[in-house]
Protein backbone atom coordinates (compact mmCIF):
# COMPACT_ATOMS: atom_id res chain seq x y z
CA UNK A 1 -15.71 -116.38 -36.32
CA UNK A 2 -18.08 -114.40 -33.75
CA UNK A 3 -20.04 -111.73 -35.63
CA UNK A 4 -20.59 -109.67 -32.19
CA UNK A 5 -20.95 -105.87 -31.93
CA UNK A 6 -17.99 -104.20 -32.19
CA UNK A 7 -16.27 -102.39 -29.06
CA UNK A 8 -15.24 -98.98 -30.52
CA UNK A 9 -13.96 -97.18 -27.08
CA UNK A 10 -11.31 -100.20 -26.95
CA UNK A 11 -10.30 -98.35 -30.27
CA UNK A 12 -9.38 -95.36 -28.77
CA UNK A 13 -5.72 -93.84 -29.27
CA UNK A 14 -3.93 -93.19 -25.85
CA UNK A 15 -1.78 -90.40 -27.40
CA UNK A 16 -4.75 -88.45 -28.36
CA UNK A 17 -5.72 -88.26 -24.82
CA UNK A 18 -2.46 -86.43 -23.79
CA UNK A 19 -3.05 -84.16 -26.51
CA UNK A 20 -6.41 -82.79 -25.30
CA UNK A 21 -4.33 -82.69 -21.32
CA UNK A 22 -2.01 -80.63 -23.36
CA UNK A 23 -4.28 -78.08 -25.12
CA UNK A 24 -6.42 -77.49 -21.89
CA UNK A 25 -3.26 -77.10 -19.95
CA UNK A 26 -1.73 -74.53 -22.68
CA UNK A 27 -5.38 -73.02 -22.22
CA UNK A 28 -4.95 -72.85 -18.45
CA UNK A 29 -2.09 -70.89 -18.64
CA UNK A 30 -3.18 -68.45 -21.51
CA UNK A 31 -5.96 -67.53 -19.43
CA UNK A 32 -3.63 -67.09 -16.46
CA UNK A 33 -1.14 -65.00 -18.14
CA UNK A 34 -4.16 -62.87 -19.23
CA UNK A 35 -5.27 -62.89 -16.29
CA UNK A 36 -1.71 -61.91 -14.57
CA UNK A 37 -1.68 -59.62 -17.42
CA UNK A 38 -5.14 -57.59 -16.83
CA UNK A 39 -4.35 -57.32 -12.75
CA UNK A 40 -0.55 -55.74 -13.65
CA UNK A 41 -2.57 -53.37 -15.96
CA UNK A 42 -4.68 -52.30 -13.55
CA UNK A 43 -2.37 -52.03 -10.69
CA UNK A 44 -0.50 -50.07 -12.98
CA UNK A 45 -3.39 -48.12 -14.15
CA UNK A 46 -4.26 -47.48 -10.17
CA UNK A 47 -0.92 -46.62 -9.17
CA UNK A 48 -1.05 -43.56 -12.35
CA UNK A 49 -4.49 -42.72 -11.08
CA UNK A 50 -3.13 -42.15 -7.75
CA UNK A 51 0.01 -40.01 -8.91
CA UNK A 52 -2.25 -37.70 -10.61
CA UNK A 53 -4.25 -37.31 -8.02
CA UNK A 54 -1.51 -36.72 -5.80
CA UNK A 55 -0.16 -34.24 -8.05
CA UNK A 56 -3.57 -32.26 -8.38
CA UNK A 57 -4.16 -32.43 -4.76
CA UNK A 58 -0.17 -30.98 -4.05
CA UNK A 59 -1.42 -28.01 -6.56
CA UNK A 60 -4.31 -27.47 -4.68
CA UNK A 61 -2.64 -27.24 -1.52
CA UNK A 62 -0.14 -24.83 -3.25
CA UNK A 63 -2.39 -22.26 -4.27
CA UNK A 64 -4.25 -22.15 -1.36
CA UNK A 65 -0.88 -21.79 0.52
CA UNK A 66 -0.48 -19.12 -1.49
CA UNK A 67 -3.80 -17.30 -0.58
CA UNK A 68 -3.16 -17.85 3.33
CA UNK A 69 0.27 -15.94 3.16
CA UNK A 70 -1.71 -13.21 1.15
CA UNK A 71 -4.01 -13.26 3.78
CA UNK A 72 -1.88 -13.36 6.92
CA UNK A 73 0.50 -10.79 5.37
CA UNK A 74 -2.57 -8.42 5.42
CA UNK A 75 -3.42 -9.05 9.19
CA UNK A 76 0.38 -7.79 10.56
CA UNK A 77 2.13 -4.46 9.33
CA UNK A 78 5.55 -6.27 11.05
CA UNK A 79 5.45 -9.32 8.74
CA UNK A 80 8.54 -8.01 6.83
CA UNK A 81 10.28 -7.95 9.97
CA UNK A 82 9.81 -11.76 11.14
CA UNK A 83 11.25 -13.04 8.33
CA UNK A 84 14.41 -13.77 6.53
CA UNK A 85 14.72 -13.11 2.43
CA UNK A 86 14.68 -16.05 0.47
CA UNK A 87 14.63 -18.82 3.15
CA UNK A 88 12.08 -21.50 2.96
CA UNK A 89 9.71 -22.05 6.25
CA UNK A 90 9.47 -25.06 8.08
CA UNK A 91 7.11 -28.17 6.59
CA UNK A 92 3.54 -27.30 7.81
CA UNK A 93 0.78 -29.80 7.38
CA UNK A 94 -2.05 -28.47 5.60
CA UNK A 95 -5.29 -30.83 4.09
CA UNK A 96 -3.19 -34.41 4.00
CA UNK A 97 0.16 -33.08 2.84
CA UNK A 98 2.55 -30.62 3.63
CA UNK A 99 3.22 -27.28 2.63
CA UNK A 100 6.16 -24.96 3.35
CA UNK A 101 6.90 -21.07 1.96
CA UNK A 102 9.74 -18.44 0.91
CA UNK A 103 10.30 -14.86 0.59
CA UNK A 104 12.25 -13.03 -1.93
CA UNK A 105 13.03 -9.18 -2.31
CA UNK A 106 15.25 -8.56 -4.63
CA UNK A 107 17.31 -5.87 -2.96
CA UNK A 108 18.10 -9.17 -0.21
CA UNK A 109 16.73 -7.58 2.35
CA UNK A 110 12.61 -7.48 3.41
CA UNK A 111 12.45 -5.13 5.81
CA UNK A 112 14.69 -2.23 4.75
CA UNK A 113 11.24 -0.86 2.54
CA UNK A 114 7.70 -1.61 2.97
CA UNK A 115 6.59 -1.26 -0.03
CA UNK A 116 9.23 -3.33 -2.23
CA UNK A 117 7.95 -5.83 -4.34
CA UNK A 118 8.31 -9.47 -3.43
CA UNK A 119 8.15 -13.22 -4.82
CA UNK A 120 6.27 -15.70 -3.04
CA UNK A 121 7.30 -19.36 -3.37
CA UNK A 122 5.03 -22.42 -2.00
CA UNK A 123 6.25 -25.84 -2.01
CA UNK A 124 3.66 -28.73 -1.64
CA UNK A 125 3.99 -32.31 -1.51
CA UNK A 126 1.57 -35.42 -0.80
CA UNK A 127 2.81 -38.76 -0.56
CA UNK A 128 5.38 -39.06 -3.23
CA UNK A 129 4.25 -35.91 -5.39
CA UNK A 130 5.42 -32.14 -4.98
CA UNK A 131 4.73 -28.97 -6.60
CA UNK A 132 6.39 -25.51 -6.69
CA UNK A 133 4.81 -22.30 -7.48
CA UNK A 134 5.57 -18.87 -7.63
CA UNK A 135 3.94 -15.28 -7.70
CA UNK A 136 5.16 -12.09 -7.69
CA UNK A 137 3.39 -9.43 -5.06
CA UNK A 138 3.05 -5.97 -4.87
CA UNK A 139 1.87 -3.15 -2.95
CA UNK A 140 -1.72 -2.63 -3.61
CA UNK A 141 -2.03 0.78 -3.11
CA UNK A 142 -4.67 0.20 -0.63
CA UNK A 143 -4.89 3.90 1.78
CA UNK A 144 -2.94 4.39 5.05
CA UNK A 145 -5.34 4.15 7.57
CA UNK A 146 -4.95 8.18 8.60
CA UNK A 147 -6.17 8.82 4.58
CA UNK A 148 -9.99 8.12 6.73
CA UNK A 149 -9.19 10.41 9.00
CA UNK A 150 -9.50 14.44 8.46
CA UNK A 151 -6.80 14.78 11.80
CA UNK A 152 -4.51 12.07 12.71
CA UNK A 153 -2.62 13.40 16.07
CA UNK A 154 -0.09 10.76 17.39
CA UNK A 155 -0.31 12.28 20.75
CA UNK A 156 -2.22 15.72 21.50
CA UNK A 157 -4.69 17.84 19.95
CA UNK A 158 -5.47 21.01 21.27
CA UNK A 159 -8.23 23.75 20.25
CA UNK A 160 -7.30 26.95 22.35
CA UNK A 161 -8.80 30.55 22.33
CA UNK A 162 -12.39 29.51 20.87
CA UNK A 163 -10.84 28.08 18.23
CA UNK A 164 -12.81 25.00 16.48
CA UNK A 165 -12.71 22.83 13.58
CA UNK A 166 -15.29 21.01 11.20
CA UNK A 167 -14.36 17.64 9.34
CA UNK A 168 -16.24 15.98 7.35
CA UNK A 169 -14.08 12.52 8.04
CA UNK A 170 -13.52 11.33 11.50
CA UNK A 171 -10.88 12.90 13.74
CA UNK A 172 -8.37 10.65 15.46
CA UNK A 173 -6.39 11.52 18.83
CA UNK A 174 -3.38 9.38 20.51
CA UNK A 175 -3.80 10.90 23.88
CA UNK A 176 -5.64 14.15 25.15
CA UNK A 177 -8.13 16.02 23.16
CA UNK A 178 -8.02 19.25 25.05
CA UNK A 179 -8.75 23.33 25.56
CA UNK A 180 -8.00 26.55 27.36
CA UNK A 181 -11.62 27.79 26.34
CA UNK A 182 -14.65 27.55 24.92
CA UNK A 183 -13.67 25.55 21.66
CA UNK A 184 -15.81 23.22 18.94
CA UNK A 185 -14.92 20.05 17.72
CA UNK A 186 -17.27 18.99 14.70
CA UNK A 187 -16.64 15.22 13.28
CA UNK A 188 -18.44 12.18 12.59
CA UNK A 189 -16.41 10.67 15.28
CA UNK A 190 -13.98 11.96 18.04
CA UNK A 191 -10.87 8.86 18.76
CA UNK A 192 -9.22 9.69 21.88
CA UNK A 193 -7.23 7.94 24.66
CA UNK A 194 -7.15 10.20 27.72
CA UNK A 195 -8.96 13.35 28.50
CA UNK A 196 -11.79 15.21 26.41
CA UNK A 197 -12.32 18.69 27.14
CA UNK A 198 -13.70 19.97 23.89
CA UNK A 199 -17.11 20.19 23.18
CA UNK A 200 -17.80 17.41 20.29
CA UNK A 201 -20.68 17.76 17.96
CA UNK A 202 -20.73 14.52 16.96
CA UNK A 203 -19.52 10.46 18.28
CA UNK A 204 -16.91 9.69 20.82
CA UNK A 205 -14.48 6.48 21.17
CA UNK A 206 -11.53 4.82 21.79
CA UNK A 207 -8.77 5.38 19.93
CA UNK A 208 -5.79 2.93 18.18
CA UNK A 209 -3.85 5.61 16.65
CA UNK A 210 -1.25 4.84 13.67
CA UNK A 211 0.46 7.23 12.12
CA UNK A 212 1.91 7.73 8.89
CA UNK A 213 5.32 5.87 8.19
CA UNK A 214 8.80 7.46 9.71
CA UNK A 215 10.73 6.95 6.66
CA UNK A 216 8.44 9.06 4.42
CA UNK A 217 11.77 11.32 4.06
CA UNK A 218 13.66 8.64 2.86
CA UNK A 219 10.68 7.47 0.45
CA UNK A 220 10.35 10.83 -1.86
CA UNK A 221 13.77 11.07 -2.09
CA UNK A 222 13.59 7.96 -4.76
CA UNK A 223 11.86 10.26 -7.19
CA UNK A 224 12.10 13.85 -5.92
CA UNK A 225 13.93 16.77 -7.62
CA UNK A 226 16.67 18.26 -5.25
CA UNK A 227 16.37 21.82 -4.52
CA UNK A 228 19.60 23.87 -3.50
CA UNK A 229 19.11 25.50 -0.77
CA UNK A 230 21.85 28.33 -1.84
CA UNK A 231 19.00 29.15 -4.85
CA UNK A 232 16.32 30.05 -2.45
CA UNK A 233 16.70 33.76 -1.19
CA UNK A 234 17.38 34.32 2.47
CA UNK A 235 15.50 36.72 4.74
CA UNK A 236 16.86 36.97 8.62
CA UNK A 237 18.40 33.71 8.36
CA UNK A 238 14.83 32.06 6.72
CA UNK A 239 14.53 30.42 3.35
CA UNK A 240 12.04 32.61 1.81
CA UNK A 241 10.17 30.94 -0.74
CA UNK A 242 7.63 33.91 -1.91
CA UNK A 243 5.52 34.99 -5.24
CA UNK A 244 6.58 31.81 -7.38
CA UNK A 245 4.93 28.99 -9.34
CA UNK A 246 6.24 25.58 -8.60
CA UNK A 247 4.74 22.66 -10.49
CA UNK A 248 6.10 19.42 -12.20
CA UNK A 249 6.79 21.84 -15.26
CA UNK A 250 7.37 24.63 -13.36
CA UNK A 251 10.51 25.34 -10.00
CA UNK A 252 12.22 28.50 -10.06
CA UNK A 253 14.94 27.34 -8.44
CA UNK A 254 16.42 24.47 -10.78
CA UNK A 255 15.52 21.62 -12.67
CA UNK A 256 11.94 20.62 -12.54
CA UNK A 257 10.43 17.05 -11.72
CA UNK A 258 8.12 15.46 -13.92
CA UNK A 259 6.07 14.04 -10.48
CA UNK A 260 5.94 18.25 -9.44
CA UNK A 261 8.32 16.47 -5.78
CA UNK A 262 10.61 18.47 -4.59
CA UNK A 263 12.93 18.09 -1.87
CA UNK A 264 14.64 20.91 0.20
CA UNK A 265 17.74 20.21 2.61
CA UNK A 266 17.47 23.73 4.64
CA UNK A 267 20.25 23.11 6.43
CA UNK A 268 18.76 23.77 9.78
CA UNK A 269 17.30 26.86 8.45
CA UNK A 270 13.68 28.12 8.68
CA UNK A 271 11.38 27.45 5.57
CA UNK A 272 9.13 30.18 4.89
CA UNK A 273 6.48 29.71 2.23
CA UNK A 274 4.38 31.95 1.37
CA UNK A 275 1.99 33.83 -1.63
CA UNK A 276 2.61 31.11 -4.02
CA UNK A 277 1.21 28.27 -6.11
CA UNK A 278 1.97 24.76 -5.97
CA UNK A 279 0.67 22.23 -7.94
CA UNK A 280 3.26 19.62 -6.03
CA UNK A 281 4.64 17.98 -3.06
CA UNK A 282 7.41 19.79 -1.20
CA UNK A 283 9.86 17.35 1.51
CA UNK A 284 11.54 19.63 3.70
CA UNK A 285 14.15 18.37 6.02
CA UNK A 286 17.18 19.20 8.57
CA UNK A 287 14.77 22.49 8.89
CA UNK A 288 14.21 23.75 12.02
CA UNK A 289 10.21 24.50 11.09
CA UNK A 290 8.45 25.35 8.33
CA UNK A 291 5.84 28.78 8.18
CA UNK A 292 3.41 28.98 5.36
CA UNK A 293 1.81 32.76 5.56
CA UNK A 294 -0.02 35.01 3.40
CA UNK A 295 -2.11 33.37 0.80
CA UNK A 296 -1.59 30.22 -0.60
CA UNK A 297 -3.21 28.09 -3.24
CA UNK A 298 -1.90 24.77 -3.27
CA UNK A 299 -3.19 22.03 -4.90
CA UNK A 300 -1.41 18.39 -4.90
CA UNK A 301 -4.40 16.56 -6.07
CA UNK A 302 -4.39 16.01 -9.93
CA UNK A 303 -3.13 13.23 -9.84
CA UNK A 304 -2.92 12.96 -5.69
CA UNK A 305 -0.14 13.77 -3.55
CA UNK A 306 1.18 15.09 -0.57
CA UNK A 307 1.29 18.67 -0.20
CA UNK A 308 4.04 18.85 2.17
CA UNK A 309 6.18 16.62 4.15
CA UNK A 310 8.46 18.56 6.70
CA UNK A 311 10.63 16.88 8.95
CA UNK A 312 10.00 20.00 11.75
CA UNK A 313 7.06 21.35 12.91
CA UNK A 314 4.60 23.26 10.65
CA UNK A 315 2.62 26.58 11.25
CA UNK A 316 0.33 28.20 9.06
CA UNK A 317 0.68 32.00 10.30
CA UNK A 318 -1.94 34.69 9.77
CA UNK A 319 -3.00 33.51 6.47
CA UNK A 320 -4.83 35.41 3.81
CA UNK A 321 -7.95 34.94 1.88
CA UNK A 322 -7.47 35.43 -1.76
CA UNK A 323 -4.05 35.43 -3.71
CA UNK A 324 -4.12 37.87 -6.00
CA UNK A 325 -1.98 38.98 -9.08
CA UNK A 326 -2.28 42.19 -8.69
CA UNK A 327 -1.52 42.88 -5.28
CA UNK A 328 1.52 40.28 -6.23
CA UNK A 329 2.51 41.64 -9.18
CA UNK A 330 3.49 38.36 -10.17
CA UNK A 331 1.14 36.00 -12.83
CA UNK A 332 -0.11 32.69 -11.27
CA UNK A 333 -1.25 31.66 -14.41
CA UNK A 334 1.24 31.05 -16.52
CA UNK A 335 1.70 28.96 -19.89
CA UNK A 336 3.92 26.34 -17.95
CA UNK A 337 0.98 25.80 -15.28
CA UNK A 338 -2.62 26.62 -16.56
CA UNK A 339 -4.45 26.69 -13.40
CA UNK A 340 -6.65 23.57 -12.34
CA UNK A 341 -6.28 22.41 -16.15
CA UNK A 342 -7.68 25.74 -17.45
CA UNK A 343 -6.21 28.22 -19.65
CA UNK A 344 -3.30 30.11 -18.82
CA UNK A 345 -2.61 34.14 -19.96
CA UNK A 346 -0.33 36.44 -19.74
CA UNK A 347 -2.26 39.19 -17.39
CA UNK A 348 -1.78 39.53 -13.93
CA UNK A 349 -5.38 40.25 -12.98
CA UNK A 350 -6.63 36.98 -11.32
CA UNK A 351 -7.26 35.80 -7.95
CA UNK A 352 -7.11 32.74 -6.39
CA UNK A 353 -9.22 31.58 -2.85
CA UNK A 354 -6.47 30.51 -0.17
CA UNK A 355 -6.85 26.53 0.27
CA UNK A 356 -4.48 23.43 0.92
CA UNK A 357 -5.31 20.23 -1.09
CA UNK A 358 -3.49 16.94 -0.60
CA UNK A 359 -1.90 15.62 2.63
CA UNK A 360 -0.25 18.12 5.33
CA UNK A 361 2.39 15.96 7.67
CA UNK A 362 4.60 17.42 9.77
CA UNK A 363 7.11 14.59 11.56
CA UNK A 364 6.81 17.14 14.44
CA UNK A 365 3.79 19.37 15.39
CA UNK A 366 1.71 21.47 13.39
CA UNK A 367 0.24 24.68 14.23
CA UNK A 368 -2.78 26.61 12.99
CA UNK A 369 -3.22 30.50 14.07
CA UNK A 370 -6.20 32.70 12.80
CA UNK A 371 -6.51 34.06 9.49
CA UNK A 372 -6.31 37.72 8.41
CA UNK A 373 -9.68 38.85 9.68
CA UNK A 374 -10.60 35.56 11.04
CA UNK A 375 -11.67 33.72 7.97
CA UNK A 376 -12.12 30.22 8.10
CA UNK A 377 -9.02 27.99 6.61
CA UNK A 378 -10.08 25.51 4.21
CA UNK A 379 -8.02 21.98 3.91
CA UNK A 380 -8.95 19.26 1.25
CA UNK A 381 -7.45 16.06 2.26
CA UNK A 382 -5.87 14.62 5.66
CA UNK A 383 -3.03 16.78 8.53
CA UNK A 384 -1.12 14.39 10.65
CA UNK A 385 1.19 15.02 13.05
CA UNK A 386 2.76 14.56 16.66
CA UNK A 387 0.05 17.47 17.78
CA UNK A 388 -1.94 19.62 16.24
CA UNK A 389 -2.65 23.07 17.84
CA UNK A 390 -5.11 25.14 16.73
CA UNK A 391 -6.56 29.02 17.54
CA UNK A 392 -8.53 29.11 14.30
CA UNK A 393 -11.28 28.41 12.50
CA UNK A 394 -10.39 25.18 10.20
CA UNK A 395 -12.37 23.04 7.89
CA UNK A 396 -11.14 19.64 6.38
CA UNK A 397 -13.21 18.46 3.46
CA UNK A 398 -12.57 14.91 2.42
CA UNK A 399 -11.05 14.41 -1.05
CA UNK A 400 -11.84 10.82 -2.71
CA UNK A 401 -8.93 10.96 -5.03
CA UNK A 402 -6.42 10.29 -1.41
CA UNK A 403 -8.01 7.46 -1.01
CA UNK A 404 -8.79 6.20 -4.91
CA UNK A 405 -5.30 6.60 -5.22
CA UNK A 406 -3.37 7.41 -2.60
CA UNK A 407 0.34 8.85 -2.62
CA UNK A 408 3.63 7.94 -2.41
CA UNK A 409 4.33 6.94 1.91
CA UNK A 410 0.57 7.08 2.56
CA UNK A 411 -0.13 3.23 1.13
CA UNK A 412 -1.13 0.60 3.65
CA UNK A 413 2.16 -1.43 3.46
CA UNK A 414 0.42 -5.06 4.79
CA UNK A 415 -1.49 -4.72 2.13
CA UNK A 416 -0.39 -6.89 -0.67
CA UNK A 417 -1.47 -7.81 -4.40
CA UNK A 418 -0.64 -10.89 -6.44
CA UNK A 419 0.29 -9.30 -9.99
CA UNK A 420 -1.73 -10.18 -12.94
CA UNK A 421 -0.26 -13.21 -15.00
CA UNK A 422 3.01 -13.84 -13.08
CA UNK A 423 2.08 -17.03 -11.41
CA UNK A 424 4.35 -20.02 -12.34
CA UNK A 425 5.00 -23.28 -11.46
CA UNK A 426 9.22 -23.78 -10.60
CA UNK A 427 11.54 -25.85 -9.96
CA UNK A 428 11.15 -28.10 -6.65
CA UNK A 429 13.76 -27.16 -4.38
């Protein structure tokens, strides 16, 4: 019997050698499927990354699509016109994605008001995400552009018969700023287009005249108070509207208007106005002209508003100084209309300085003749008209309230404002 060493690898079990094969193989593949496992995750993970991205990105693009349409609605006063209510623009490509918009007035039409609210709807999209928003926009009650101006004369103004006028806010002229004599033109700045013939105290230029909107007739007749013509007393075929009070609490001739707007249909008649108070807006139309004599305080500027709107030509005829009770016999001061917020009584003893606050406009022409022993006419706000023709001495002060808070028709209607808290995401189309 050998008593050699012992060989104990010959001892070794075969099978346990295809178990270890097996466990690192199961290993293999458990590190694999972790593996697998980990890159889907992440691919997964990168892919939701990238959606949200998308998503804030299309958001982005959205509101700023919504700025540039506030914007470029601001630069054109004929935006309502070039487009059609609640249809969505073409696809536009804006900062890697796309962007498109829509209009919506309510009343389905844009153009028949400029100053109708609106919605605004932007649709963006990048890659595979879109967004909707929405935002509704209104006027902003920014000032009509003639509000800076103490004249605003479409076409002609004329200073005849040494005549002149002082304004403390620019004067502008469409065409010819002209005179048969020696006249004065006083203004931080003269706009004309043609001829000058007036002596100017004061800056010259070009002028790019706009004048107020046409449809300013149309516009006060959404809140103003009809007046019947067939109330109004007649004098040689005129409407003779003489020794009254007329004031949003106040109208002698019907029902009265909490806004102090009334509207006249003179049915091609003559308007004559004249020793009164107003604390209002009067819209005359189908009037052949309106004349406002004797002495007249009128005051449409607490809160502002147009003094008067007449679809004919205006004059203001040998106009007095001082309105006064007495001479009257009527009381300007009564309890229905304390004067300039003061306290009203019952006497008839007062006296009130001649002066026209709030906005003169006359579709037509207005006219300006001297005043009962040549005093100077004082106006607080803006005139405009077609032409303005004057043998007087005038002075335009400018009134901050017009332009603060400017009325009804005299609003720049480009000018737009998103309203507070009505932004909202939608619906994609």
């Amino acid at each position: 019997m050998s008593n050699g060493p012992i060989n104990r690898r010959s001892r070794t079990s075969p099978s346990r050698e295809g178990y270890l094969y097996v466990a690192v193989l199961f290993t293999s593949l458990m590190v694999a499927v972790i593996v697998a496992g980990s890159l889907a995750l992440s691919t997964s993970k990168m892919r939701q990354e990238n959606d949200r991205a998308d998503r804030l990105l299309a958001i982005q693009l959205a509101e700023s699509e919504l700025q540039l349409q506030s914007t470029r609605m601001q630069a054109s006063t004929q935006w309502r016109n070039s487009l059609a209510n609640d249809q969505f623009s073409g696809w536009r490509e804006l900062f890697g994605g796309s962007v498109r918009h829509r209009y919506f007035d309510s009343d389905t039409s844009l153009s028949d008001d400029d100053f109708d609210n609106v919605t605004l709807t932007v649709h963006a999209r990048v890659n595979n995400a879109e967004v909707a928003l929405s935002i509704e926009l209104a006027n902003a009650k920014s000032p009509h552009s003639c509000l800076n101006y103490g004249v605003t004369s479409t076409e002609d103004l004329r200073i005849n018969d040494s005549g002149n006028i002082t304004s403390e806010m620019p004067i502008q002229v469409g065409d010819d700023c002209t005179s048969n004599s020696f006249a004065l033109l006083v203004a931080p700045k003269v706009e004309y287009s043609d001829q000058l013939t007036v002596v100017v105290r004061g800056d010259t230029g070009a002028s790019d005249v706009v004048g107020p909107p046409v449809n300013l007739i149309d516009l006060y007749s959404t809140l103003g108070t009809q007046i019947d013509a067939v109330a109004i007393p007649q004098q040689s075929g005129d409407l003779v509207i003489q020794d009254v009070v007329i004031s949003p609490t106040s109208n002698p001739y019907g029902s009265t208007n909490p806004n102090g707007v009334y509207l006249l249909d003179s049915q091609g008649k003559r308007v004559v106005i004249r020793n009164c108070r107003i604390e209002g807006t009067l819209v005359v139309f189908n009037n052949s002209s309106v004349l406002v004599g004797g002495a007249m305080c009128w005051n449409s500027l607490d809160p502002a508003r147009a003094a008067l709107i007449s679809a004919g030509s205006v004059t203001f005829d040998a106009m007095e100084a001082v309105l006064s009770e007495q001479v009257r016999s009527t009381n300007f001061n009564p309890a229905s209309t304390p004067n300039r917020g003061g306290v009203s009584n019952t006497s008839a003893l007062d006296t009130y300085p001649t002066s026209i606050r709030g906005v003169v406009c006359s579709l037509e022409d207005i006219y300006i003749t001297p005043m009962v022993g040549n005093e100077r006419l004082h106006f607080y706000g803006s005139l405009c008209a077609r032409q303005l023709v004057v043998t007087a001495r005038v002075s335009i002060f400018t009134e901050l309230g017009l332009l603060s808070n400017p009325p009804l028709g005299f609003h720049d209607p480009a000018k737009m404002k998103f309203v507070a808290r009505s932004m909202r995401r939608v619906a994609t189309p």
